[in-house]
N, C-alpha and C. Protein backbone atom coordinates (compact mmCIF):
# COMPACT_ATOMS: atom_id res chain seq x y z
N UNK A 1 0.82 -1.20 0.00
CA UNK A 1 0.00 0.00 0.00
C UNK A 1 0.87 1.27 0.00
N UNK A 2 1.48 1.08 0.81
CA UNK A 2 2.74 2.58 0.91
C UNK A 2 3.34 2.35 -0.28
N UNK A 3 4.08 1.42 -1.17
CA UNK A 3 4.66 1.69 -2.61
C UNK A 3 3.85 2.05 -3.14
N UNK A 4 2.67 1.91 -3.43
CA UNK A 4 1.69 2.22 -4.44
C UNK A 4 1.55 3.91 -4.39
N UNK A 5 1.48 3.91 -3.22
CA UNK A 5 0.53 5.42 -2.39
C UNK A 5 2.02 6.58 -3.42
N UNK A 6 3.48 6.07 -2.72
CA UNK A 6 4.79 6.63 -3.22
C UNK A 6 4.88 6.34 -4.63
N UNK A 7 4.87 5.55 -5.29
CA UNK A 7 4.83 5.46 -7.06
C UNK A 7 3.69 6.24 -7.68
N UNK A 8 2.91 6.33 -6.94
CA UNK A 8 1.32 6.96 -7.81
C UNK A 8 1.84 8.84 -7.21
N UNK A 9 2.26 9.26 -6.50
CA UNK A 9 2.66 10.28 -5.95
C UNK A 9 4.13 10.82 -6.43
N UNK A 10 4.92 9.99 -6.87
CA UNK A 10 6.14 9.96 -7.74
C UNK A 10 5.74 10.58 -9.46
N UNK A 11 4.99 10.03 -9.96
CA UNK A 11 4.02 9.95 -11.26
C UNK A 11 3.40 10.95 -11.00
N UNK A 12 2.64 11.87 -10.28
CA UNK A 12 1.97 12.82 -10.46
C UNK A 12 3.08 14.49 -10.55
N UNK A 13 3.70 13.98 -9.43
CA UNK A 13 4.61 15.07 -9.44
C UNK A 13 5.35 15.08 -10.71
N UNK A 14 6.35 14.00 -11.07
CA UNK A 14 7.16 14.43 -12.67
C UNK A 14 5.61 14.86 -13.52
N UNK A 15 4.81 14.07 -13.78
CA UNK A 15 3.89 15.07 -15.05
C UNK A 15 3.32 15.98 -14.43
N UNK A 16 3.54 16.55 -13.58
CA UNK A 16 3.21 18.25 -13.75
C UNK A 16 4.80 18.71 -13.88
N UNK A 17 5.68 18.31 -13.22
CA UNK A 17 6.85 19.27 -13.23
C UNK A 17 6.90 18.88 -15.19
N UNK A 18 6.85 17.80 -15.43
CA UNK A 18 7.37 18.06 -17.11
C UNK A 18 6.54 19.04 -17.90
N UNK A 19 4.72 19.38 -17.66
CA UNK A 19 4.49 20.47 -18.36
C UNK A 19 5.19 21.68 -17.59
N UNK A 20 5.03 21.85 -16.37
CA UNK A 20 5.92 23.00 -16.03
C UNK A 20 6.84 23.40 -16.85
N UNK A 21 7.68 22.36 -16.83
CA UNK A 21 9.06 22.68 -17.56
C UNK A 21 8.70 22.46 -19.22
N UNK A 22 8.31 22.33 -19.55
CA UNK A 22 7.96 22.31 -20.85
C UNK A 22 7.78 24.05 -21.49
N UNK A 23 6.83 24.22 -20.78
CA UNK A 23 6.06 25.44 -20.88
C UNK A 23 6.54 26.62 -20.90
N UNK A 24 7.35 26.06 -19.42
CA UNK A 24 8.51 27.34 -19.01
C UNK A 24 9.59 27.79 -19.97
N UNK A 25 10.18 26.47 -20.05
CA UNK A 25 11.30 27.02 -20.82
C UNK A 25 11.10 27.00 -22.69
N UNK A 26 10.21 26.33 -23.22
CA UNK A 26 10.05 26.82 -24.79
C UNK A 26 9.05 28.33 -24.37
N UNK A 27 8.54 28.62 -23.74
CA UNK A 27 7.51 30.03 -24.00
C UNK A 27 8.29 31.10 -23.23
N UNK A 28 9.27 31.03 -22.11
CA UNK A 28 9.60 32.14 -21.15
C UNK A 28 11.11 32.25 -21.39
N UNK A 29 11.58 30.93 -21.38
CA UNK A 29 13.39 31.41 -20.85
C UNK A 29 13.80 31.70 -22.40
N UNK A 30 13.46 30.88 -23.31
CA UNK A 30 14.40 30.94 -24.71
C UNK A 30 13.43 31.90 -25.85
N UNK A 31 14.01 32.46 -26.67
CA UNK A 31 13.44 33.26 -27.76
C UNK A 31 13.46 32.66 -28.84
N UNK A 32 12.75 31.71 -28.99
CA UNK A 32 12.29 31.17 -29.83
C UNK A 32 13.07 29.52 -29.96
N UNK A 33 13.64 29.88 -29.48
CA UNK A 33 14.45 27.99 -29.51
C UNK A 33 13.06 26.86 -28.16
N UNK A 34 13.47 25.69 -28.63
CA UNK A 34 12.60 24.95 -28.61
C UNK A 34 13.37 23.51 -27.86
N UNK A 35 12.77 23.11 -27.09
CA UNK A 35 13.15 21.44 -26.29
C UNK A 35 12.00 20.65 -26.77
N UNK A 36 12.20 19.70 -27.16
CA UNK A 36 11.35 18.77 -27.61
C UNK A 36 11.23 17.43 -26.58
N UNK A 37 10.12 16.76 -27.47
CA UNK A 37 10.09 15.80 -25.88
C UNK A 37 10.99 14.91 -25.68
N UNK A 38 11.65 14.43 -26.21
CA UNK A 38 12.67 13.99 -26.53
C UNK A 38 13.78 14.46 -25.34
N UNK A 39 14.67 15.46 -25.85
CA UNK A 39 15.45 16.32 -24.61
C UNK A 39 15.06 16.55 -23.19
N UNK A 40 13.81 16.64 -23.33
CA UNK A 40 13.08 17.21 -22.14
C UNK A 40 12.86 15.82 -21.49
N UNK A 41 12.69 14.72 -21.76
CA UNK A 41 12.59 13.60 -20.82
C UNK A 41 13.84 12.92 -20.43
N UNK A 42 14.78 12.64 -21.57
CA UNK A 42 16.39 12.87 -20.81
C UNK A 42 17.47 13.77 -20.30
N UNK A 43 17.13 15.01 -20.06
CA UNK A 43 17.71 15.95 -19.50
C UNK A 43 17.19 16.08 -18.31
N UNK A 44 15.51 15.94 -18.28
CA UNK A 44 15.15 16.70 -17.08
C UNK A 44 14.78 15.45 -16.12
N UNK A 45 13.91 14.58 -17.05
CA UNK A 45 13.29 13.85 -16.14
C UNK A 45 14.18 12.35 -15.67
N UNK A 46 14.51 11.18 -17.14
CA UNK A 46 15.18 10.26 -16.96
C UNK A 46 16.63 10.80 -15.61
N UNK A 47 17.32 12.20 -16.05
CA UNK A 47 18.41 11.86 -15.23
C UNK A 47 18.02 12.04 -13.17
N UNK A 48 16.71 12.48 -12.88
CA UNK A 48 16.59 12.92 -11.72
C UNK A 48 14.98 11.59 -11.29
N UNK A 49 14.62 11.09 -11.88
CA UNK A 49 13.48 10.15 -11.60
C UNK A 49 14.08 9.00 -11.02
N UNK A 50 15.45 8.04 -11.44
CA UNK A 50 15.65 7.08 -10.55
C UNK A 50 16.50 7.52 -9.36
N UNK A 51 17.27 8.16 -9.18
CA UNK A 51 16.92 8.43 -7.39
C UNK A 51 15.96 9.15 -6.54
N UNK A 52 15.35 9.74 -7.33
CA UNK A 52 14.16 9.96 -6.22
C UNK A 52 12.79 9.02 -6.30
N UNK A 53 12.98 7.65 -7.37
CA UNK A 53 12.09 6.54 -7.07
C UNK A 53 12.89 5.81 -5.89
N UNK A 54 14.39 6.29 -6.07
CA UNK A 54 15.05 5.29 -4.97
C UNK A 54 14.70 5.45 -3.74
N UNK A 55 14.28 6.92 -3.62
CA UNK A 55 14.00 7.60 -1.99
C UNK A 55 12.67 7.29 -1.91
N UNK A 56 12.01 7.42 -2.99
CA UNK A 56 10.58 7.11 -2.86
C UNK A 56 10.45 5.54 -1.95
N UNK A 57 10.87 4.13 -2.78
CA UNK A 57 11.24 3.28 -1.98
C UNK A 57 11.77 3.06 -1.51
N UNK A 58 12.28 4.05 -0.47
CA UNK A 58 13.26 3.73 0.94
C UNK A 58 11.87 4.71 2.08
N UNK A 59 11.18 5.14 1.57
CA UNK A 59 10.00 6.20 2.41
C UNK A 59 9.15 5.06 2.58
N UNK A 60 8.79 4.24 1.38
CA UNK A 60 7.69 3.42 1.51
C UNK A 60 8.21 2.23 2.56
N UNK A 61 9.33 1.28 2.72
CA UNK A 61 9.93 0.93 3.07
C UNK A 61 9.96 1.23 4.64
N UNK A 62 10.22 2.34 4.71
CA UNK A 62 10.58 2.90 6.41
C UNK A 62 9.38 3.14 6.91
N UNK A 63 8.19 3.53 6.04
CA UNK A 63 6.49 3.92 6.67
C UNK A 63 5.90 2.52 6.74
N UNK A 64 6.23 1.46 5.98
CA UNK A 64 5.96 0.33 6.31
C UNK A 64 6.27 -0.27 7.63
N UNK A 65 7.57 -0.10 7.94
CA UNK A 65 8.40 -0.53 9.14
C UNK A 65 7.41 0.13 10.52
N UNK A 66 7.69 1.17 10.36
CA UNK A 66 7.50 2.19 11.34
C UNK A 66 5.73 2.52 11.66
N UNK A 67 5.17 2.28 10.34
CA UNK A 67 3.76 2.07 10.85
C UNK A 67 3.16 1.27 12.35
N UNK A 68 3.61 0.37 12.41
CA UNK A 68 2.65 -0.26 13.63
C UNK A 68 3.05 -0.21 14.84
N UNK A 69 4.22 0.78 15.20
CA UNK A 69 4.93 1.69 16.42
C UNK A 69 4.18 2.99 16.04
N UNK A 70 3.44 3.52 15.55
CA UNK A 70 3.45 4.77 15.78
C UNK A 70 1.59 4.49 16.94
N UNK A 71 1.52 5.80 17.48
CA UNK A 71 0.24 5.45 18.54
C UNK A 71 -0.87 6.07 17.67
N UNK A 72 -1.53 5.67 18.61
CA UNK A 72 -3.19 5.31 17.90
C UNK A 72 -3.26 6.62 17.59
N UNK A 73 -3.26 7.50 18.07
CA UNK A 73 -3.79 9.10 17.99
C UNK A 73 -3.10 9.28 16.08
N UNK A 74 -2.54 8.72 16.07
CA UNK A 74 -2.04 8.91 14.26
C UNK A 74 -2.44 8.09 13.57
N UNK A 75 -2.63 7.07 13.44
CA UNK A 75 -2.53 6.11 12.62
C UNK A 75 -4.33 6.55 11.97
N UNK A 76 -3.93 5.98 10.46
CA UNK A 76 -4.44 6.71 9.46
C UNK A 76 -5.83 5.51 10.06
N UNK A 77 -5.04 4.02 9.88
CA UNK A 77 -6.48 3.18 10.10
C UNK A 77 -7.76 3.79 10.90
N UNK A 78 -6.88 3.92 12.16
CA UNK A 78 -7.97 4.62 13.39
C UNK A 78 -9.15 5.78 12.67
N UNK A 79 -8.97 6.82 12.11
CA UNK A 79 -9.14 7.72 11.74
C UNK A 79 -10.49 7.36 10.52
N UNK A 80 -10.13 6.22 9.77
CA UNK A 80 -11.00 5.85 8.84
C UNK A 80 -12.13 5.20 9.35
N UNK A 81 -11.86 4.78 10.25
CA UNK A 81 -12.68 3.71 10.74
C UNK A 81 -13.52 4.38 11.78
N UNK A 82 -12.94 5.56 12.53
CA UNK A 82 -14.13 6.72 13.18
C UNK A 82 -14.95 7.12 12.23
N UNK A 83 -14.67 7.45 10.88
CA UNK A 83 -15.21 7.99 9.78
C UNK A 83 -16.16 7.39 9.11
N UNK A 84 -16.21 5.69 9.27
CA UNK A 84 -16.79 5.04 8.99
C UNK A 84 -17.91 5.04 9.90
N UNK A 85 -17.72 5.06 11.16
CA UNK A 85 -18.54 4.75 11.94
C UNK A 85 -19.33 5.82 12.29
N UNK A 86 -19.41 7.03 11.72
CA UNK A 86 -19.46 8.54 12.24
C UNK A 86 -21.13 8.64 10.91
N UNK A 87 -20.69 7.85 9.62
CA UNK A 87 -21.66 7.87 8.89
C UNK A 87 -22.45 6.97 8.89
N UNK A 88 -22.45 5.93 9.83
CA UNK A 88 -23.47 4.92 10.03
C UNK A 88 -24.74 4.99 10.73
């Protein structure tokens, strides 16, 4: 569940940062020169996406671990399950 939650949250962030950067730099920084998608996915994205999938699964990894030490007052389960019971 935590990889999923971190890969699906990994994936949202690069496709917005790639239109960001898309946008940004063919319409604002350059006068008229152009990055294509091509450049723009090995410059920007391929070289900075596998270590921060690496951190991504070392987060999922450690929230896995560390989940069932943390106290009730946090834990997400608790919380759903008031919520559940709150609409019944």
């Amino acid at each position: 569940m935590f990889l999923i939650a971190t890969f699906l949250g990994e994936i949202i962030y690069y496709l917005c940062g790639l239109i960001y950067y898309y946008i940004f730099f063919n319409y604002v920084i350059t006068d008229g020169g152009v990055i294509g998608v091509n450049e723009l996915l090995v410059v920007w994205c391929f070289s900075t996406f596998l270590p921060d999938f690496g951190l991504a699964l070392l987060a999922a990894f450690l929230s896995h671990r560390l989940y069932p030490h943390m106290p009730d007052s946090i834990r997400m389960d608790n919380a759903v399950k008031a919520i559940k019971n709150e609409n019944e």
